[in-house]
Protein backbone atom coordinates (compact mmCIF):
# COMPACT_ATOMS: atom_id res chain seq x y z
CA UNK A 1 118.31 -95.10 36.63
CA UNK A 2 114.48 -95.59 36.18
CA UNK A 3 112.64 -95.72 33.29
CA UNK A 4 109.88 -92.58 32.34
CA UNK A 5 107.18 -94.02 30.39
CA UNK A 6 105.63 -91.34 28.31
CA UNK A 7 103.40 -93.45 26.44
CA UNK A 8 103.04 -97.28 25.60
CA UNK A 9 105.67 -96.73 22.74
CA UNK A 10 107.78 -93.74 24.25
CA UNK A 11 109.34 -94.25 27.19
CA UNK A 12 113.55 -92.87 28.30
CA UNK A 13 115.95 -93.96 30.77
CA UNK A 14 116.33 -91.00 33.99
CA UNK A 15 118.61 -90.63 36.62
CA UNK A 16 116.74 -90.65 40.13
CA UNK A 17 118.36 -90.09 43.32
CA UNK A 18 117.46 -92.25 46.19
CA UNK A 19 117.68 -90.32 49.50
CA UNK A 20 117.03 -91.40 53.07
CA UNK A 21 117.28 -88.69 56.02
CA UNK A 22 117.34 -90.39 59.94
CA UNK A 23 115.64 -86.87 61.23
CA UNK A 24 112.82 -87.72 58.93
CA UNK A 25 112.45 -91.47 59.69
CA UNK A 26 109.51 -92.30 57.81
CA UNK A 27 110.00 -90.88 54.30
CA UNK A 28 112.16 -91.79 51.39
CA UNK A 29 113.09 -88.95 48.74
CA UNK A 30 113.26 -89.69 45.05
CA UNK A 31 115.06 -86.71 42.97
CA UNK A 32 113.93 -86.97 39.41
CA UNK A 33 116.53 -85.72 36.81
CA UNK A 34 114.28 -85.02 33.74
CA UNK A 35 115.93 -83.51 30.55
CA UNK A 36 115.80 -79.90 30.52
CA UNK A 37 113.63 -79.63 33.58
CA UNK A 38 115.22 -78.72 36.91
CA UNK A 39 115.22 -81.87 39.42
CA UNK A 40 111.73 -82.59 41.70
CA UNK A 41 112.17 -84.29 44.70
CA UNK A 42 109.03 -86.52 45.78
CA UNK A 43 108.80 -87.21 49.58
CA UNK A 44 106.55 -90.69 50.78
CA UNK A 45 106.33 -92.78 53.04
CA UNK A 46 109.56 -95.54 53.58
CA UNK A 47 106.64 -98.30 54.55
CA UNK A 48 105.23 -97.15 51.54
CA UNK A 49 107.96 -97.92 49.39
CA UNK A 50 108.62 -101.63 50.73
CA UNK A 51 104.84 -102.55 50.40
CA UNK A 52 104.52 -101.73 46.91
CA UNK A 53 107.49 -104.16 45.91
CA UNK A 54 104.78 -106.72 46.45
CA UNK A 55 101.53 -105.64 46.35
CA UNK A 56 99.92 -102.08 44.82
CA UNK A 57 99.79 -99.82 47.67
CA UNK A 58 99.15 -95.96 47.59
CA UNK A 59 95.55 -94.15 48.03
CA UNK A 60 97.20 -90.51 47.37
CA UNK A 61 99.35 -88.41 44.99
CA UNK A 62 102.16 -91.84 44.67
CA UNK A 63 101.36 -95.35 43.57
CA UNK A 64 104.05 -97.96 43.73
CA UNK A 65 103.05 -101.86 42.57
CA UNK A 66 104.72 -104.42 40.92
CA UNK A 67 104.94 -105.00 36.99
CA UNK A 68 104.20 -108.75 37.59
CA UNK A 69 101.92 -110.17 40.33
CA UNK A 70 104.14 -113.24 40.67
CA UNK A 71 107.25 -113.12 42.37
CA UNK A 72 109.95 -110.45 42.83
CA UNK A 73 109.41 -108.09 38.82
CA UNK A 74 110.20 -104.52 38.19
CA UNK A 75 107.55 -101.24 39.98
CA UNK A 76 106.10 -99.12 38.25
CA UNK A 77 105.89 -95.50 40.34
CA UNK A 78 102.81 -93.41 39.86
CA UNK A 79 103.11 -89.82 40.72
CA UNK A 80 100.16 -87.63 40.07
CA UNK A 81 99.16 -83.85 40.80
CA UNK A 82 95.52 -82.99 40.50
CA UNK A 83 95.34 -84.80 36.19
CA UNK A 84 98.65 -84.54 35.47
CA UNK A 85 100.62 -87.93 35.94
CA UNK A 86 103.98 -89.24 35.66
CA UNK A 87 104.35 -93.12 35.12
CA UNK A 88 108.21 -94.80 36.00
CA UNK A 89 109.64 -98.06 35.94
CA UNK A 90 112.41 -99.01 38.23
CA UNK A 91 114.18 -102.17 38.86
CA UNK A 92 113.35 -103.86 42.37
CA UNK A 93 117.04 -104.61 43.54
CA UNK A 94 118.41 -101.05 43.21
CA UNK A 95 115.48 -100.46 45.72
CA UNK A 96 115.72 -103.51 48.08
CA UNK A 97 119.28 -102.39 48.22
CA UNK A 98 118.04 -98.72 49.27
CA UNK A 99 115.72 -100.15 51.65
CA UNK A 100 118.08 -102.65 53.24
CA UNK A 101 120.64 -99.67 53.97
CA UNK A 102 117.51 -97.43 55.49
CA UNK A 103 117.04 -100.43 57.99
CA UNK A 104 120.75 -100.38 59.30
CA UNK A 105 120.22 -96.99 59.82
CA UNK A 106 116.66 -96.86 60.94
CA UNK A 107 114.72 -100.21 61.47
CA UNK A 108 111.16 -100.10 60.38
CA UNK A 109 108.83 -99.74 63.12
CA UNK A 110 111.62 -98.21 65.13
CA UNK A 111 111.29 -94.75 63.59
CA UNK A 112 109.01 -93.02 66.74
CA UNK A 113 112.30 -94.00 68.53
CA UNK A 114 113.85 -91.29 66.75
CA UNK A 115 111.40 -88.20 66.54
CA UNK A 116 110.15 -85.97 68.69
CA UNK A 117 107.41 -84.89 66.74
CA UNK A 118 106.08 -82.52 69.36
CA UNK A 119 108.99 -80.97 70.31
CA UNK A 120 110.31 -80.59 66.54
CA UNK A 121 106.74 -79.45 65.54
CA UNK A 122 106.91 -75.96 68.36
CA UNK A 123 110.05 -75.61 67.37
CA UNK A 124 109.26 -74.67 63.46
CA UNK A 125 105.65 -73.28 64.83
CA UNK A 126 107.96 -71.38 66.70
CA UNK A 127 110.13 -69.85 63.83
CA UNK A 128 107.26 -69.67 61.31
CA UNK A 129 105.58 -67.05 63.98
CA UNK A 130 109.00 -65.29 64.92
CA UNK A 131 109.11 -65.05 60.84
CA UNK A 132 105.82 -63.64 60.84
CA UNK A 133 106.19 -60.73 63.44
CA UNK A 134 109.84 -59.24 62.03
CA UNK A 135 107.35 -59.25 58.98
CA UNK A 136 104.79 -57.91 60.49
């Protein structure tokens, strides 16, 4: 459960589901469960993630830092698309938690171990243009 903060006075309690894939070894998935909307999945990066329990990271579309700049405090998530933005809070264990069972699986800076991004790359290059001429 995390937090949506609509405004300084509104904010409501969401379920978000925390997913971790090992055949995409550097991204975490949040599914957002907003009332009456269907679910949106966000994709970033795992590293990501981990960084902004401490410190603000992000440049792009997400932005994770911590409530307090002292010690281990609640995120808040930023997700943005072009002006519109979404604002969350989210308890750091639940997440430490999440990140400690991506490391058993996957240990950070073991991921290239994992992919072949070339050879996974022609493959879907491969399908996308196999797509395209039964199209065509």
């Amino acid at each position: 459960m995390m937090s949506f903060l609509v405004s300084e006075e509104l904010s409501f309690r969401i379920p978000v589901e925390l997913r971790y894939e090992v055949c995409d070894p550097y991204a975490v998935r949040m599914t957002f469960h907003l009332p009456g909307d269907a679910p949106v999945t966000w994709a970033f990066g795992r590293e990501l993630l981990l960084d902004g329990l401490n410190s603000p990271s992000g440049d792009g579309d997400v932005h994770i830092s911590p409530t307090e700049p002292e010690g281990l405090s609640d995120v808040h998530i930023r997700l943005q698309v072009g002006a519109d933005r979404a604002l969350f809070r989210a308890g750091t264990a639940p997440l430490v938690a999440f990140l400690d069972r991506t490391d058993k699986l996957v240990p950070l800076g073991q991921e290239c171990t994992l992919s072949d991004f070339e050879g996974n790359l022609e493959e879907a290059l491969g399908r996308i243009l196999a797509k395209e001429q039964n199209a065509g």
